[in-house]
Protein backbone atom coordinates (compact mmCIF):
# COMPACT_ATOMS: atom_id res chain seq x y z
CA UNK A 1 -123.19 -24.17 -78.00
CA UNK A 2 -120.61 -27.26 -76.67
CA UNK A 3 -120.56 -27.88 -73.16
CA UNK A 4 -118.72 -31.05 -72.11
CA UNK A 5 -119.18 -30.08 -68.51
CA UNK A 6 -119.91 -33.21 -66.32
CA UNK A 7 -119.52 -35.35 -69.32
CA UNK A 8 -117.60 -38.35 -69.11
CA UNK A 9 -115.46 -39.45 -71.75
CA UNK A 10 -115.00 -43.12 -72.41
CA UNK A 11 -115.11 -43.30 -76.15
CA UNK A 12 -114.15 -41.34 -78.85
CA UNK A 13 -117.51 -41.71 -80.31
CA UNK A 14 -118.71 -39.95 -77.05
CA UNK A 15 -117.52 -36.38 -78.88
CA UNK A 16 -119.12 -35.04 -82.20
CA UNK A 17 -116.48 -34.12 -84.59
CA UNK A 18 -117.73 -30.26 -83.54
CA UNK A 19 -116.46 -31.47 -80.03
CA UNK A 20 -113.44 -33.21 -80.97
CA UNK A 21 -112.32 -29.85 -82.99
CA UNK A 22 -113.46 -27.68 -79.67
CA UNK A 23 -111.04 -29.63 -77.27
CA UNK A 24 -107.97 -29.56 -79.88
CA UNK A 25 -108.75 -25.77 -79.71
CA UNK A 26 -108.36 -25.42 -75.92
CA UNK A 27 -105.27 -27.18 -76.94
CA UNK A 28 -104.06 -24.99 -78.65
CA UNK A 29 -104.31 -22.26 -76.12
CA UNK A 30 -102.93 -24.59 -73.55
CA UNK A 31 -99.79 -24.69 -75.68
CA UNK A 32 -99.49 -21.18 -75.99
CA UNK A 33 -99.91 -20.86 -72.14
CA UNK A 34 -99.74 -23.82 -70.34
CA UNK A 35 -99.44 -22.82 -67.04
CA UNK A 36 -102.74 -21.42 -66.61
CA UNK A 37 -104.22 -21.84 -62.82
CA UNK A 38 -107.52 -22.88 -63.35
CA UNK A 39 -107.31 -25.83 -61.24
CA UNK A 40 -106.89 -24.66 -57.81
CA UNK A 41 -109.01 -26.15 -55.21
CA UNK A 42 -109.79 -28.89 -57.64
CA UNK A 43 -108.70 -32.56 -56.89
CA UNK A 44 -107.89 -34.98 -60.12
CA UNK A 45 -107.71 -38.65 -59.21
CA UNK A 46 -105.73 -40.81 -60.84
CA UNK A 47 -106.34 -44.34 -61.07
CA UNK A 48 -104.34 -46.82 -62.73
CA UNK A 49 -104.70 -50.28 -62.66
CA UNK A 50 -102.57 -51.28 -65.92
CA UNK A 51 -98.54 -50.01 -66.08
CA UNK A 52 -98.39 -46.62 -67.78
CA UNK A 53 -95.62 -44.13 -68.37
CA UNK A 54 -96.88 -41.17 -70.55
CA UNK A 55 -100.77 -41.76 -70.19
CA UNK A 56 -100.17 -41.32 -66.46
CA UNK A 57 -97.35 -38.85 -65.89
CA UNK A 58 -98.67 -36.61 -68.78
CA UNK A 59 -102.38 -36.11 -66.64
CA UNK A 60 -100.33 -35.85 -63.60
CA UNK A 61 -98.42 -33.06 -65.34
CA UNK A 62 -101.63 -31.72 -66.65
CA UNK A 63 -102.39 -31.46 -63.57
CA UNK A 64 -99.52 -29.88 -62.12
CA UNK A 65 -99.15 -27.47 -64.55
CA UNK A 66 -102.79 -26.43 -64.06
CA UNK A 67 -102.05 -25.68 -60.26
CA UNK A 68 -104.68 -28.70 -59.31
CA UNK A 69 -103.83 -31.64 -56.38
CA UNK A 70 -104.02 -34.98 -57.85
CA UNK A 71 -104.55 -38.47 -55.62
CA UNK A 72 -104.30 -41.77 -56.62
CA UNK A 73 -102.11 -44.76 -57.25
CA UNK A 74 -99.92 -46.63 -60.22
CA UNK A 75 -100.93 -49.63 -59.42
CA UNK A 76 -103.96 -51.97 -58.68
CA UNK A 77 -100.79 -53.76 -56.11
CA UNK A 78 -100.44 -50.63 -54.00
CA UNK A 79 -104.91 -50.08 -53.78
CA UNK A 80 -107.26 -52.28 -52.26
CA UNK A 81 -108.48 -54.03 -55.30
CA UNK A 82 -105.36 -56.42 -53.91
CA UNK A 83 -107.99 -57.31 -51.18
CA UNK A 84 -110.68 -58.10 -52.81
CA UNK A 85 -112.50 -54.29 -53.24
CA UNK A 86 -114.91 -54.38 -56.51
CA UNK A 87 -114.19 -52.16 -59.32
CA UNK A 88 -117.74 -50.13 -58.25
CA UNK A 89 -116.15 -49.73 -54.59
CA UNK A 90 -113.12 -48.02 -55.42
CA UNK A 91 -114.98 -45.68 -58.17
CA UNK A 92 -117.75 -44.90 -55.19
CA UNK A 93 -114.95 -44.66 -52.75
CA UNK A 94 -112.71 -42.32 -54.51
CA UNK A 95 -115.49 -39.87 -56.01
CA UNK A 96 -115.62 -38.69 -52.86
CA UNK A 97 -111.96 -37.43 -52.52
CA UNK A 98 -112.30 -35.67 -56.03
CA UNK A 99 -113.84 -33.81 -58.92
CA UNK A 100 -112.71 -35.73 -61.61
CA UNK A 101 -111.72 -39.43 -61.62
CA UNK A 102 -108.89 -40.74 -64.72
CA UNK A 103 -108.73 -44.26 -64.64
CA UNK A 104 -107.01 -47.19 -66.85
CA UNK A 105 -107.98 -50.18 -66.59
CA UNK A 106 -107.25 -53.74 -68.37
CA UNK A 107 -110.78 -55.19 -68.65
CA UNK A 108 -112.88 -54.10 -71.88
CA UNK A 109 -115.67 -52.23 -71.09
CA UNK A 110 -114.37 -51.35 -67.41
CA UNK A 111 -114.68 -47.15 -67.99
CA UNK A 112 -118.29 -47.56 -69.14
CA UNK A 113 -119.27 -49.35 -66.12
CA UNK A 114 -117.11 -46.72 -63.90
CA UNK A 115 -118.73 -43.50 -65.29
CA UNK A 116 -122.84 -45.13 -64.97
CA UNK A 117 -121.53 -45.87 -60.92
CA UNK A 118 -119.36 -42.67 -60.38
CA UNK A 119 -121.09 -39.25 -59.43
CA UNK A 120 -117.87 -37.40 -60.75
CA UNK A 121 -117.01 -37.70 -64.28
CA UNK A 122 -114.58 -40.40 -65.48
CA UNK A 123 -111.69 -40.21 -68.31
CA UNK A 124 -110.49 -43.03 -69.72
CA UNK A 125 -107.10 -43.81 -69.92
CA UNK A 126 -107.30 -46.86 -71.88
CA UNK A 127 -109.71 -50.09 -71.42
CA UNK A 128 -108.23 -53.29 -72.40
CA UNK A 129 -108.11 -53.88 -76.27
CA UNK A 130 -110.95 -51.32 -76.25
CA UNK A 131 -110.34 -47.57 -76.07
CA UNK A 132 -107.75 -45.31 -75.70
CA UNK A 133 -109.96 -41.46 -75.89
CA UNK A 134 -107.31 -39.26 -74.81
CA UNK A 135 -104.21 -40.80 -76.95
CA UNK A 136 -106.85 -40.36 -79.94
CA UNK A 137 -107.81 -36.65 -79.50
CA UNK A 138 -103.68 -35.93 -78.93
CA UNK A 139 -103.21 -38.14 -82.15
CA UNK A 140 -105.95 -35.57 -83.88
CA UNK A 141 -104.08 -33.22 -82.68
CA UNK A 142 -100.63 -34.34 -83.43
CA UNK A 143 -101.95 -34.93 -87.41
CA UNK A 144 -103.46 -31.31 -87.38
CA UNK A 145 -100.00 -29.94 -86.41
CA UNK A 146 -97.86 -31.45 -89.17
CA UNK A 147 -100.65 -31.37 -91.81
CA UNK A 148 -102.90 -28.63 -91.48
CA UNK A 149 -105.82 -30.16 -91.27
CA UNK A 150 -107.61 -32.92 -90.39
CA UNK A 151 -109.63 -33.71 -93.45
CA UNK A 152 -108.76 -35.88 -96.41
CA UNK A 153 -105.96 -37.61 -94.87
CA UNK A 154 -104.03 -40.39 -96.30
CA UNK A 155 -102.81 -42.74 -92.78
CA UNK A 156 -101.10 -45.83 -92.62
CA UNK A 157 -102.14 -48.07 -89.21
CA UNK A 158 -99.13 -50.51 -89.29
CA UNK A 159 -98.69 -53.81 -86.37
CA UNK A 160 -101.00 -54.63 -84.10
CA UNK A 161 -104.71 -53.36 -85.83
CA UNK A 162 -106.35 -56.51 -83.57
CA UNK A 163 -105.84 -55.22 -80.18
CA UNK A 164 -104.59 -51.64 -80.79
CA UNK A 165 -107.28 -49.84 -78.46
CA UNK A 166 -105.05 -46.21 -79.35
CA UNK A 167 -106.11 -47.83 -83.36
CA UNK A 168 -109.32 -48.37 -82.65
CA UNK A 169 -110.25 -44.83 -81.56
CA UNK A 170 -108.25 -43.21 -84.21
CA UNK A 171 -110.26 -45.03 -86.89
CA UNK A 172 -113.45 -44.02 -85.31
CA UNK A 173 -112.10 -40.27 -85.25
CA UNK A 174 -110.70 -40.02 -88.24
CA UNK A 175 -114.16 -42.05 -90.33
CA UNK A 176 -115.44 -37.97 -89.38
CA UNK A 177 -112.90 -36.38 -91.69
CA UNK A 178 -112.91 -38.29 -94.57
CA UNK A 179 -109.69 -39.89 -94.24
CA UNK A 180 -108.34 -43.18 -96.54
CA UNK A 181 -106.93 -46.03 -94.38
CA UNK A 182 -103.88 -47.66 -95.39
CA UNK A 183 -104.09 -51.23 -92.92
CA UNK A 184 -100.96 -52.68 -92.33
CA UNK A 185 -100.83 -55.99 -90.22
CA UNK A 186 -99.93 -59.63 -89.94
CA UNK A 187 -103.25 -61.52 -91.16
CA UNK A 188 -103.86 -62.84 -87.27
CA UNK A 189 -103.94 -58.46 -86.59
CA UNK A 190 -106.21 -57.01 -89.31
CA UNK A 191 -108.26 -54.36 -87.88
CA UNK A 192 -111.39 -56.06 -86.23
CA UNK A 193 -114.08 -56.61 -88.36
CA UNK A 194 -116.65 -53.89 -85.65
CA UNK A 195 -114.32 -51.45 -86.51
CA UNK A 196 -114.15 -51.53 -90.37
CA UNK A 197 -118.05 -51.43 -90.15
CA UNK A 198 -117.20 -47.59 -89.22
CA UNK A 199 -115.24 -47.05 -91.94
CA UNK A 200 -117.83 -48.50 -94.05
CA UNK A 201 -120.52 -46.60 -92.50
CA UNK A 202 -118.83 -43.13 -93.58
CA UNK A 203 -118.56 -44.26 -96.95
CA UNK A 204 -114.91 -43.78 -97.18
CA UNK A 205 -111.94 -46.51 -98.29
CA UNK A 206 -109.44 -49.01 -96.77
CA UNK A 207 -106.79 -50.68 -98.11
CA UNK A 208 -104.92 -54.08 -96.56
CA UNK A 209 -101.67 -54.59 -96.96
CA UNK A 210 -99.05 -57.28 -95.39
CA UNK A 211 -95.92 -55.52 -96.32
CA UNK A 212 -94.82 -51.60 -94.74
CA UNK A 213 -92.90 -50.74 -97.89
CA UNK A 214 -96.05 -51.06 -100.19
CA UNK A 215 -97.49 -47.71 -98.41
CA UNK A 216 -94.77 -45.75 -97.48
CA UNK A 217 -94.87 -43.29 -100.72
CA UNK A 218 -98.39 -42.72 -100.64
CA UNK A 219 -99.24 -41.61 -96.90
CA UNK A 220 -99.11 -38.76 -95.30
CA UNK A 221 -99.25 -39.99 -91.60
CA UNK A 222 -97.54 -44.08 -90.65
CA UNK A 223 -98.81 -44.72 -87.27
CA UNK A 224 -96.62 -47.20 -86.06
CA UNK A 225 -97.50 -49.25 -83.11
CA UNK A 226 -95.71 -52.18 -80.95
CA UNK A 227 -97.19 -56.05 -81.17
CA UNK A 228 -98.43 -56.12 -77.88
CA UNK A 229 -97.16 -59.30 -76.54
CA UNK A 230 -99.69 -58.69 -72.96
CA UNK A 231 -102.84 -58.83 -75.14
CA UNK A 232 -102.36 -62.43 -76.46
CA UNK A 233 -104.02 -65.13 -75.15
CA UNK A 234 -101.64 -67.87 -76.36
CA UNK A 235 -97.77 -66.15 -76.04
CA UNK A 236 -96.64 -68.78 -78.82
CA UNK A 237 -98.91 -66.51 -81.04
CA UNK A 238 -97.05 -63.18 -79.96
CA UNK A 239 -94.05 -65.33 -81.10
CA UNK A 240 -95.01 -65.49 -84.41
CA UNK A 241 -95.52 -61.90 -84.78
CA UNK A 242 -93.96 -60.06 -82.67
CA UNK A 243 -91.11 -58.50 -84.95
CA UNK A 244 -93.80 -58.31 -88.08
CA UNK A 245 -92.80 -54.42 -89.11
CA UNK A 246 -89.33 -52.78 -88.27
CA UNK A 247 -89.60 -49.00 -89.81
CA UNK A 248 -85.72 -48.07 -90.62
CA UNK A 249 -84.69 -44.63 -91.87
CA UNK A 250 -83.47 -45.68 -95.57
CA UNK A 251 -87.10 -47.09 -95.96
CA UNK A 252 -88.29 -43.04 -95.93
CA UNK A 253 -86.46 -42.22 -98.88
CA UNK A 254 -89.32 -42.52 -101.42
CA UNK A 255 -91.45 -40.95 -98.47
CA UNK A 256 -93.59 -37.14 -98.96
CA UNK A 257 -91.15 -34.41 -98.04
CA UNK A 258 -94.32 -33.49 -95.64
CA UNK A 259 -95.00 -37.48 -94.32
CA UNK A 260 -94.59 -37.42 -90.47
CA UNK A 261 -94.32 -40.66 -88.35
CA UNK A 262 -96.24 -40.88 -85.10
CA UNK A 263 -96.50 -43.58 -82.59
CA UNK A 264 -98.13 -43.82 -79.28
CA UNK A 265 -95.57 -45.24 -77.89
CA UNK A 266 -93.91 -47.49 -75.81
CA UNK A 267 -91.74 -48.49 -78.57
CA UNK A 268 -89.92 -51.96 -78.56
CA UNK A 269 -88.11 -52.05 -81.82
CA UNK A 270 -90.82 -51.46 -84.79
CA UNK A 271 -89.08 -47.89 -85.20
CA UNK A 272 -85.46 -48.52 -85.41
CA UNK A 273 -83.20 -45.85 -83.69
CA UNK A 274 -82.09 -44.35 -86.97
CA UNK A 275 -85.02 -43.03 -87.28
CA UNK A 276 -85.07 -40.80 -84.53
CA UNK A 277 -82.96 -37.97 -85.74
CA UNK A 278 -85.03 -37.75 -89.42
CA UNK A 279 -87.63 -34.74 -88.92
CA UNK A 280 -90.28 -36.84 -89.91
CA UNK A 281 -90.19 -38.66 -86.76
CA UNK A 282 -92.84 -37.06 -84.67
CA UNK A 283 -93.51 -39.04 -81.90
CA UNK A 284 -91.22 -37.73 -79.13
CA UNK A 285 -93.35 -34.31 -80.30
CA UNK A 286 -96.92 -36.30 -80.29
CA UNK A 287 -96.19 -37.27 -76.67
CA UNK A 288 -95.69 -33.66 -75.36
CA UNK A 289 -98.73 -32.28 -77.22
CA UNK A 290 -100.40 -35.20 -74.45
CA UNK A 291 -100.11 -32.71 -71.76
CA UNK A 292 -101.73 -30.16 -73.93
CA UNK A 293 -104.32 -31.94 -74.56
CA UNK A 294 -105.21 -33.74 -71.43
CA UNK A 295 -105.10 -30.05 -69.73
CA UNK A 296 -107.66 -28.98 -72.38
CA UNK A 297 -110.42 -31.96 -71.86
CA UNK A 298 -109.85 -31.77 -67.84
CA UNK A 299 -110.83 -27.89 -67.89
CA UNK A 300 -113.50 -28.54 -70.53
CA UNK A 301 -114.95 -31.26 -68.35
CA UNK A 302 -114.78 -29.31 -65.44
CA UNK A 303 -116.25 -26.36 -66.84
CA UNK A 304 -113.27 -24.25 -66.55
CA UNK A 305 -113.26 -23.53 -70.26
CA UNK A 306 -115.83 -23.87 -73.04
């Protein structure tokens, strides 16, 4: 039987595919009904040290939806980690106002620490370059709506591969259902070399490219995402790369009739606005299934559904 009650979830690789296919499930009946009270007299906090926009509003929503309270802040400015208050403080500190503690934060590694300190269970909501759990499982998700399935999947990772935690995750997921991996970066972006080893590991292929157009025929998901100019180290770098991959509508020509383009979004300008109004831009779509998704692990996690 699966029972993610109590359990933390702070990589992908946390969930057996059986678990990963039980929480798209819930999904699914979160979709149908979404406004299903299971969370009163629960409290959700919500901590976010890093800018977000749909990570953060979607839980909230989640949240909302579910009939829970939710506490928190935005911003590390507006907590006391502006004083001085260690990362292990403000976990102990807020446990004790809630059930269930979602937290972003831009140091690698920062959720694993959190959920061995915190007595509640932790999400994360993205960790540095590291992992992004929850945009992974509503990528799965996403992919399992336009295709039908999961397995055997032909994707395209295009831009940043280097520091692309929402990348990262998905390649981990997706090494469970035999997919082929199309890589599509600048050479200073390739995929890291730790996360290839679990594409290796599952026997299955990758392919490197340097130029979009070379895949575009032969995939059935592009994941697009930005250059992320706040992960470099040396901004003269970012320069370089920044406007590697621009996706434009009259490149989807030669495209599968059933090809769907997702993107976790913010977007700068790798998708060009032409794009938007072809239906096999998804991403507008993959954002809303977020809520979905996020209501399904929060009531899984909380025992509220199994």
């Amino acid at each position: 039987m699966i029972n993610l009650k109590n359990r933390s979830l702070v990589s992908i690789t946390d969930y057996s595919k059986e678990e990963i296919l039980r929480v798209l499930g819930i999904a699914e009946d979160f979709e149908k009904d979404q406004r299903q009270k299971l969370l009163t007299n629960h409290v959700i906090a919500s901590l976010f040290f890093e800018p977000s926009t749909r990570t953060r509003l979607s839980f909230e929503s989640a949240v909302q939806y579910m009939g829970g309270s939710i506490v928190g802040f935005a911003s590390a400015d507006t907590s006391s980690v502006r004083k001085g208050e260690s990362l292990k403080d403000t976990i102990l500190t807020v446990s004790n106002y809630s059930d269930l503690i979602v937290m972003r934060n831009p140091l690698d590694g920062s959720a694993r620490f959190a959920s061995e300190v915190s007595p509640v269970p932790i999400i994360n909501a993205g960790d540095g370059a590291n992992q992004h759990p929850t945009q992974c499982l509503l990528d799965l998700y996403s992919i399992r709506k336009t295709q039908g399935t999961l397995e055997n999947i032909h994707i395209a990772l295009v831009g940043d591969l280097k520091y692309g935690r929402t990348v990262h995750s998905l390649v981990q997921a997706l090494s469970l259902f035999n997919a082929t991996f199309h890589l599509v970066s600048p050479e200073s972006l390739k995929l890291p070399s730790a996360v290839k080893k679990w594409i290796k590991d599952a026997g299955l292929e990758y392919h490197q490219y340097t130029e979009l157009n070379d895949i575009i025929q032969l995939v059935d998901i592009i994941y697009m995402t930005r250059i992320q100019g706040e992960r470099f180290p040396d901004p003269l770098e970012y320069e370089k790369v920044k406007n590697s991959y621009i996706l434009e509508n009259s490149m989807l020509e030669s495209s599968k009739n059933t090809m769907r383009i997702l993107h976790p979004l913010p977007r700068v300008n790798e998708i060009s606005e032409d794009v938007d109004d072809n239906p096999k831009a998804y991403y507008y779509q993959q954002a809303k299934n977020g809520v979905y998704v996020r209501q399904a692990l929060i009531a899984a996690i909380l025992g509220l559904k199994s």
